[in-house]
C-alpha atoms as a PDB file:
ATOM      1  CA  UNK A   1     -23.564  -9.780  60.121  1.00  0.00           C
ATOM      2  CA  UNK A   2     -21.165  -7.532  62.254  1.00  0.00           C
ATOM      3  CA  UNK A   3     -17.748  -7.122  60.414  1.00  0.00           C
ATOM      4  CA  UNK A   4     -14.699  -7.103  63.089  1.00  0.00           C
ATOM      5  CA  UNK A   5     -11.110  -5.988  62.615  1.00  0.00           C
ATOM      6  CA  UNK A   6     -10.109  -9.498  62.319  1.00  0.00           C
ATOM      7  CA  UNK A   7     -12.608 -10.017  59.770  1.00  0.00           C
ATOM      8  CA  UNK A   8     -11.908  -7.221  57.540  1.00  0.00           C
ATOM      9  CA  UNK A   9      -7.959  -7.583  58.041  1.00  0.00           C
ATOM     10  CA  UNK A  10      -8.513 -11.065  57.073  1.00  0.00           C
ATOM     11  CA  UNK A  11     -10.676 -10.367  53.647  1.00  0.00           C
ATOM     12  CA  UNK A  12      -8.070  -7.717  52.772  1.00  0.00           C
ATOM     13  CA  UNK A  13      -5.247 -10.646  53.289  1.00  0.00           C
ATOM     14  CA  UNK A  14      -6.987 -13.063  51.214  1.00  0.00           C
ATOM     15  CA  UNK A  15      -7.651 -10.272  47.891  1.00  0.00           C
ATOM     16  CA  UNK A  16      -3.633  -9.343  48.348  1.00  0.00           C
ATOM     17  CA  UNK A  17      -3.359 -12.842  47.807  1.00  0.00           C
ATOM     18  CA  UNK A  18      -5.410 -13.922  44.613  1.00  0.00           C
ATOM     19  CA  UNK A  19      -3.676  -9.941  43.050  1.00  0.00           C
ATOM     20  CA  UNK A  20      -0.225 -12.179  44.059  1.00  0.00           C
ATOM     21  CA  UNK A  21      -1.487 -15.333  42.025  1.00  0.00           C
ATOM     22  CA  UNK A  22      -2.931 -13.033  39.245  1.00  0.00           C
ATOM     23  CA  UNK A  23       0.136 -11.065  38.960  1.00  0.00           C
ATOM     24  CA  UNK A  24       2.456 -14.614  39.097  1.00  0.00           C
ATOM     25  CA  UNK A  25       0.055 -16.292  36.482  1.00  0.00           C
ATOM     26  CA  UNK A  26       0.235 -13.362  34.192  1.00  0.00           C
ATOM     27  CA  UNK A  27       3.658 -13.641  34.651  1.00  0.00           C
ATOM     28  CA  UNK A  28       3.900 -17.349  33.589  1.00  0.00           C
ATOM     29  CA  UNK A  29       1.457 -16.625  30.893  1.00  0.00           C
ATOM     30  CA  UNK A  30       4.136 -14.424  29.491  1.00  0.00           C
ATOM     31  CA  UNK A  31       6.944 -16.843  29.551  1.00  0.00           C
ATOM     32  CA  UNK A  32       5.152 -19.393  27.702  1.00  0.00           C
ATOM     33  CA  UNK A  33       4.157 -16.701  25.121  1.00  0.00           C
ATOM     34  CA  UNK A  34       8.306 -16.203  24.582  1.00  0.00           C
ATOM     35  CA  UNK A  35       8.686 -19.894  24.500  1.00  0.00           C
ATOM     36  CA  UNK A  36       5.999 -20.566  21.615  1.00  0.00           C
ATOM     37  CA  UNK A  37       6.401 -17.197  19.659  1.00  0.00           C
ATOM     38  CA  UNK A  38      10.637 -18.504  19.719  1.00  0.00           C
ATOM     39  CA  UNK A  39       9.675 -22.398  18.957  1.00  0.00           C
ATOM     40  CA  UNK A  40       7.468 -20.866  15.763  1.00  0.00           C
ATOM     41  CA  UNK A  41       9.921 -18.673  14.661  1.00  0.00           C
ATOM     42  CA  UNK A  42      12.747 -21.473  14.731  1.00  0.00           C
ATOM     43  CA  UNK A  43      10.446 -23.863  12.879  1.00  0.00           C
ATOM     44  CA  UNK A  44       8.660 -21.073  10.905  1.00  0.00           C
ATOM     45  CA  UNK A  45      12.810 -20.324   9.656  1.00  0.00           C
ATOM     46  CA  UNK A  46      14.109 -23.486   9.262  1.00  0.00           C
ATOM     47  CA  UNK A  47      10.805 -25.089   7.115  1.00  0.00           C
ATOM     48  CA  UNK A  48      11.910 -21.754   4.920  1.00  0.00           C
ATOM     49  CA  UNK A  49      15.356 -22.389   4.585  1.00  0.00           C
ATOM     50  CA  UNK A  50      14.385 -25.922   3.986  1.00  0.00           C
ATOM     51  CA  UNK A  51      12.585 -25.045   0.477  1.00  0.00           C
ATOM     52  CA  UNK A  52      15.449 -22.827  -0.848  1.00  0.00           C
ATOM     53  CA  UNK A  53      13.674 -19.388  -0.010  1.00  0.00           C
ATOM     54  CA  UNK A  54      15.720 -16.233  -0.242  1.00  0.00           C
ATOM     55  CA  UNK A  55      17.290 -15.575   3.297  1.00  0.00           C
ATOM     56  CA  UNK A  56      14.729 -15.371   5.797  1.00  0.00           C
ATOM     57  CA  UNK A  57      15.806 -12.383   7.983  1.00  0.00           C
ATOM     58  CA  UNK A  58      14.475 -12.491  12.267  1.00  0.00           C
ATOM     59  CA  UNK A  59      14.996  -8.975  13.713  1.00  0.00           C
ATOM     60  CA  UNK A  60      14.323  -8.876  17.793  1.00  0.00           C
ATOM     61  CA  UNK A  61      13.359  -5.520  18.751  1.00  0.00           C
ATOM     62  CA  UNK A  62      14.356  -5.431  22.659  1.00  0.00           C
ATOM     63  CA  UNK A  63      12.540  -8.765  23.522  1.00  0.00           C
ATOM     64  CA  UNK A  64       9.366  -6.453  22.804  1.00  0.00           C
ATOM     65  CA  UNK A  65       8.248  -8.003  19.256  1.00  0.00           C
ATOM     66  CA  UNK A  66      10.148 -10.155  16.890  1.00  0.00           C
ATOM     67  CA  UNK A  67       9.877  -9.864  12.986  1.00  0.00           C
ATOM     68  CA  UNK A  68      10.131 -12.307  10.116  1.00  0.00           C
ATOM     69  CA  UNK A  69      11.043 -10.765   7.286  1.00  0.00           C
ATOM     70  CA  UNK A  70      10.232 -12.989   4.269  1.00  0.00           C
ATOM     71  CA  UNK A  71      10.868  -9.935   1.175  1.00  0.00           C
ATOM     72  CA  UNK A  72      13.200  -7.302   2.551  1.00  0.00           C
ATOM     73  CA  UNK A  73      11.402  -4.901   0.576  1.00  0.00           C
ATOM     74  CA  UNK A  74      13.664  -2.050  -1.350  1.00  0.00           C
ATOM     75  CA  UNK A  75      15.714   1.086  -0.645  1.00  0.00           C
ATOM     76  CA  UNK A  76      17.186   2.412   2.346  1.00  0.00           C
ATOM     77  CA  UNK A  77      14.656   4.535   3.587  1.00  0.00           C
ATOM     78  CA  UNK A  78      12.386   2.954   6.106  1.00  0.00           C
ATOM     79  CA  UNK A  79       9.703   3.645   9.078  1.00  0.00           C
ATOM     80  CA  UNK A  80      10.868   6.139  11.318  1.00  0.00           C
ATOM     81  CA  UNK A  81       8.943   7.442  14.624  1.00  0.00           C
ATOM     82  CA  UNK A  82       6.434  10.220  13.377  1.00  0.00           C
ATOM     83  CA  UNK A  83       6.132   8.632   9.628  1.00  0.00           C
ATOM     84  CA  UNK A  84       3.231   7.722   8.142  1.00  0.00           C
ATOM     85  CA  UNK A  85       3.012   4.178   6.993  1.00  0.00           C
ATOM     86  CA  UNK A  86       0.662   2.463   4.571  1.00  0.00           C
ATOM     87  CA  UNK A  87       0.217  -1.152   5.137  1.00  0.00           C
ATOM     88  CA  UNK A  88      -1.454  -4.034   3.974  1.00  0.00           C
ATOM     89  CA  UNK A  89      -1.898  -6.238   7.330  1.00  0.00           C
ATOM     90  CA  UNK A  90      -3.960  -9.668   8.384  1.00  0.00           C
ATOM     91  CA  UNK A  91      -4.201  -9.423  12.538  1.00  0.00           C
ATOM     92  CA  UNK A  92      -4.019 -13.081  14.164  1.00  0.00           C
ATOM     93  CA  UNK A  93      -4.539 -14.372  17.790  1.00  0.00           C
ATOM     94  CA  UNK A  94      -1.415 -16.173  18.155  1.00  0.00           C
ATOM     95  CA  UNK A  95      -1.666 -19.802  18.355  1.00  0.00           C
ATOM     96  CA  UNK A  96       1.656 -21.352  17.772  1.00  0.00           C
ATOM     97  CA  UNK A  97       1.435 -19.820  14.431  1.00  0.00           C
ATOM     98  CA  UNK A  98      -1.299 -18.039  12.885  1.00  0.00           C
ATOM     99  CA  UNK A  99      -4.652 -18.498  14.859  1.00  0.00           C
ATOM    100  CA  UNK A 100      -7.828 -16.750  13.913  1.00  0.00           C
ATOM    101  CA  UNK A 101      -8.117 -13.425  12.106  1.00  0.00           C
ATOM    102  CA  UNK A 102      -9.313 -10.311  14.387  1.00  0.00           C
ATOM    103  CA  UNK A 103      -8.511  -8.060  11.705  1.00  0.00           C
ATOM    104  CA  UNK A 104      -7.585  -7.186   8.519  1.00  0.00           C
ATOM    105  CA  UNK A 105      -7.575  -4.292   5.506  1.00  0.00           C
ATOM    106  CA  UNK A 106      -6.801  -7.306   2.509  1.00  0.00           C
ATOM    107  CA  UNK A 107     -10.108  -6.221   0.563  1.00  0.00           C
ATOM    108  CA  UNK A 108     -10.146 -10.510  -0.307  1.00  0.00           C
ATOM    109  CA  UNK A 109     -11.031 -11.497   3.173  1.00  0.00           C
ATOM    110  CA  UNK A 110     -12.988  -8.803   3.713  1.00  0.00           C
ATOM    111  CA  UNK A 111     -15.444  -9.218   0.947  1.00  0.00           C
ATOM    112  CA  UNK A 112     -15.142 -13.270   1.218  1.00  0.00           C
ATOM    113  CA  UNK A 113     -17.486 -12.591   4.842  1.00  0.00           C
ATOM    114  CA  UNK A 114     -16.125 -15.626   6.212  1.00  0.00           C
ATOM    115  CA  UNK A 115     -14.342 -13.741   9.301  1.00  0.00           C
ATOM    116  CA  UNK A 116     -15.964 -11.774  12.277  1.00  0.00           C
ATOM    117  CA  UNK A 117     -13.440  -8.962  12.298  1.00  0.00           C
ATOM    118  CA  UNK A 118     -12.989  -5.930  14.669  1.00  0.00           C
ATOM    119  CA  UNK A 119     -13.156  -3.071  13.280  1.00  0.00           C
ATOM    120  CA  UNK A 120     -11.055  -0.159  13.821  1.00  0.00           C
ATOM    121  CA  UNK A 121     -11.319   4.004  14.061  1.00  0.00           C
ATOM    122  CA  UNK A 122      -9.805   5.647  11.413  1.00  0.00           C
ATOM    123  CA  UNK A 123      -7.998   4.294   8.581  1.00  0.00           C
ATOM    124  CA  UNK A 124      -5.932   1.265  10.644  1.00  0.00           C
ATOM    125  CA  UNK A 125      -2.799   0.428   8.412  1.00  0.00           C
ATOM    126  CA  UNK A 126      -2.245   4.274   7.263  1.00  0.00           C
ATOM    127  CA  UNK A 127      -1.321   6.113  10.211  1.00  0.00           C
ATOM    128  CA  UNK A 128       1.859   7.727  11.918  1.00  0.00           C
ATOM    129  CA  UNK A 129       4.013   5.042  13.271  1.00  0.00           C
ATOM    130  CA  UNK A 130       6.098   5.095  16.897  1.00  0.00           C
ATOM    131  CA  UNK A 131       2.920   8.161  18.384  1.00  0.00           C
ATOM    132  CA  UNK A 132       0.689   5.477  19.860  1.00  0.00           C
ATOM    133  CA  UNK A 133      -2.214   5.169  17.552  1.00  0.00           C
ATOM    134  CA  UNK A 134      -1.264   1.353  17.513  1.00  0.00           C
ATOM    135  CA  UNK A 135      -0.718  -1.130  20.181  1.00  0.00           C
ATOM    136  CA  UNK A 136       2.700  -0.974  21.113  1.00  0.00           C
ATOM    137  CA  UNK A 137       3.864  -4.475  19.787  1.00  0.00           C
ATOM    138  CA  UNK A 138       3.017  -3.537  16.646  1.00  0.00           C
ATOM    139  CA  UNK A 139       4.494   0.383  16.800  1.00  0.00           C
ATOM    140  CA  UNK A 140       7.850  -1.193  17.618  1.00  0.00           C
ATOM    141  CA  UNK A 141       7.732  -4.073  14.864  1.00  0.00           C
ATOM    142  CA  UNK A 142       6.305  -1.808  11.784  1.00  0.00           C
ATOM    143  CA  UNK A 143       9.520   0.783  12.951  1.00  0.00           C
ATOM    144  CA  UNK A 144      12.407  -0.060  10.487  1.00  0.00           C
ATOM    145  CA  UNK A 145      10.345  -1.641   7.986  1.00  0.00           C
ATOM    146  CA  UNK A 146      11.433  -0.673   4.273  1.00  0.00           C
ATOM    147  CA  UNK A 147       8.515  -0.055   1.121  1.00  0.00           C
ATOM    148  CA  UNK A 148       7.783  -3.240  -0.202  1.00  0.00           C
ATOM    149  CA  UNK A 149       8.619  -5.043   2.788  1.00  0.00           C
ATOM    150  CA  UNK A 150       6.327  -8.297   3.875  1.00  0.00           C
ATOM    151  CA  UNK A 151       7.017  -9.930   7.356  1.00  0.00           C
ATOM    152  CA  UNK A 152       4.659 -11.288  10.143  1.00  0.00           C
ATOM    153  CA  UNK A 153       5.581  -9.087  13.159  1.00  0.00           C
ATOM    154  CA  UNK A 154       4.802 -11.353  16.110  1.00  0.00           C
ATOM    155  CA  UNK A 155       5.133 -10.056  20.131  1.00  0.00           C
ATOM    156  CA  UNK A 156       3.367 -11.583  23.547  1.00  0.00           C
ATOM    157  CA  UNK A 157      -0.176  -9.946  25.237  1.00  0.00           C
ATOM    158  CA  UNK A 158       2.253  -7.688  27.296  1.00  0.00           C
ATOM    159  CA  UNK A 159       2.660  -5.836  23.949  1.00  0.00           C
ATOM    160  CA  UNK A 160      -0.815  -6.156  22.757  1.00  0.00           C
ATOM    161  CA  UNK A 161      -3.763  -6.066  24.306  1.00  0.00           C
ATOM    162  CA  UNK A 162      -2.542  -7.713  27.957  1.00  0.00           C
ATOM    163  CA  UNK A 163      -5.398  -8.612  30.287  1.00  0.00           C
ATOM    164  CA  UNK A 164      -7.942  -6.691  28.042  1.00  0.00           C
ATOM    165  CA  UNK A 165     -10.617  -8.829  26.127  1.00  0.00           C
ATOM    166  CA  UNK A 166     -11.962  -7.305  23.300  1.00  0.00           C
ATOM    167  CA  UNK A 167     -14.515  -9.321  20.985  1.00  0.00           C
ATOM    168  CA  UNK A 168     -12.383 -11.509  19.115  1.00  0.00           C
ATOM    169  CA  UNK A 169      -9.369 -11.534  21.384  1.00  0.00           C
ATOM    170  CA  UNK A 170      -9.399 -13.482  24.387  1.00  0.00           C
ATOM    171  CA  UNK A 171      -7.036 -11.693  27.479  1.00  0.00           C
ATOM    172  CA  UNK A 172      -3.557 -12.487  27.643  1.00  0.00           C
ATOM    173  CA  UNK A 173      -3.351 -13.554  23.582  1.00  0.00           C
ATOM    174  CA  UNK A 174      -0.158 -13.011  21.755  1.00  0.00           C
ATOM    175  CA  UNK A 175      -0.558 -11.686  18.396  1.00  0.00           C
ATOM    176  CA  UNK A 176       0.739 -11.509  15.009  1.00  0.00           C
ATOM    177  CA  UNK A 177       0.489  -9.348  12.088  1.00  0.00           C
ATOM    178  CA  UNK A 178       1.401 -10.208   8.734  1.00  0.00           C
ATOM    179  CA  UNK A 179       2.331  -7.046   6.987  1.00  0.00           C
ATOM    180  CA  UNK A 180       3.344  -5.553   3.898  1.00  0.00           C
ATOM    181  CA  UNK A 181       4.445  -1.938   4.023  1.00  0.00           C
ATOM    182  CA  UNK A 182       3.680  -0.231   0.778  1.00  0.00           C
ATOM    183  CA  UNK A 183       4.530   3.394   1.223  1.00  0.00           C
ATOM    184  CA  UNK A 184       5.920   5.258   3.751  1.00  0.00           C
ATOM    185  CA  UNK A 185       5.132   8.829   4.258  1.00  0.00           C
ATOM    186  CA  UNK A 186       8.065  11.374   5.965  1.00  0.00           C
ATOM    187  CA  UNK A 187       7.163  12.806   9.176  1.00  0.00           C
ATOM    188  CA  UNK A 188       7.687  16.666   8.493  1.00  0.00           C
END
């Protein structure tokens, strides 16, 4: 078959168009990420304050990830761009609360071998903060986090992963990490 200018001018008309609908789903995808990750944190807080915990603290870091600080941890010092954080961390796929695990360094879900988890390079949960060894969601949500701290740092796919799918995470999943920061190391 002979391709004419018509035809070709045509094709190209029809691929701007589904990049248009991919880029306005994507976009839609990410509003209805806010909306859940918000509706879980209101219930998530208010089921809290409901039992008589110790204030529950929510700290927004520019829209990018939101934090729900259940044990504010101790001190004053706390993660700074450049430091080295230890952690303790369970990775979910976000699913109006916690979904499935991707990933984890708690040594009791590990060895139970009831989870296909990802694995990651290095030593994941005891690296410099803020430099971009982690996803970027989870960069800005660990930053200002004091020793001793435990909070589930929650933020949409636009902060995670986006349209990538890796094993256990589909594309487009919001994610949350439940963390517990126990040492932080100075950047020198």
């Amino acid at each position: 078959m002979k391709k004419t200018p018509a035809t070709l001018i045509t094709l190209l008309f029809l691929l701007s168009l589904c990049h248009f609908c991919t880029k306005e789903d994507e976009k839609n995808q990410l509003a209805q990420q806010e909306k859940s990750i918000d509706a879980f944190i209101t219930r998530d807080t208010s089921a809290a304050y409901g039992k008589n915990r110790d204030t529950v603290i929510v700290v927004t870091n520019k829209r990018e990830t939101n934090r729900i600080v259940w044990n504010p941890g101790m001190g004053n010092d706390t993660i700074a761009r450049g430091d080295t954080a230890v952690f303790a961390y369970i990775g979910y796929v976000f699913n109006s609360g916690r979904g499935s695990v991707f990933a984890t360094n708690v040594s009791e879900i590990i060895d139970s071998g009831s989870w296909s988890l990802s694995t990651y390079p290095g030593d994941f949960g005891r690296n410099a903060v803020g430099v971009g060894y982690y996803i970027s969601g989870l960069d800005a949500g660990l930053m200002g986090m004091r020793v001793g701290e435990y909070a589930y740092i929650l933020f949409t796919s636009q902060y995670g992963y986006g349209n990538k799918e890796l094993s256990t995470i589909p594309k487009m999943s919001s994610l949350m990490f439940e963390v517990e920061v126990i040492s932080i190391v100075r950047k020198k």
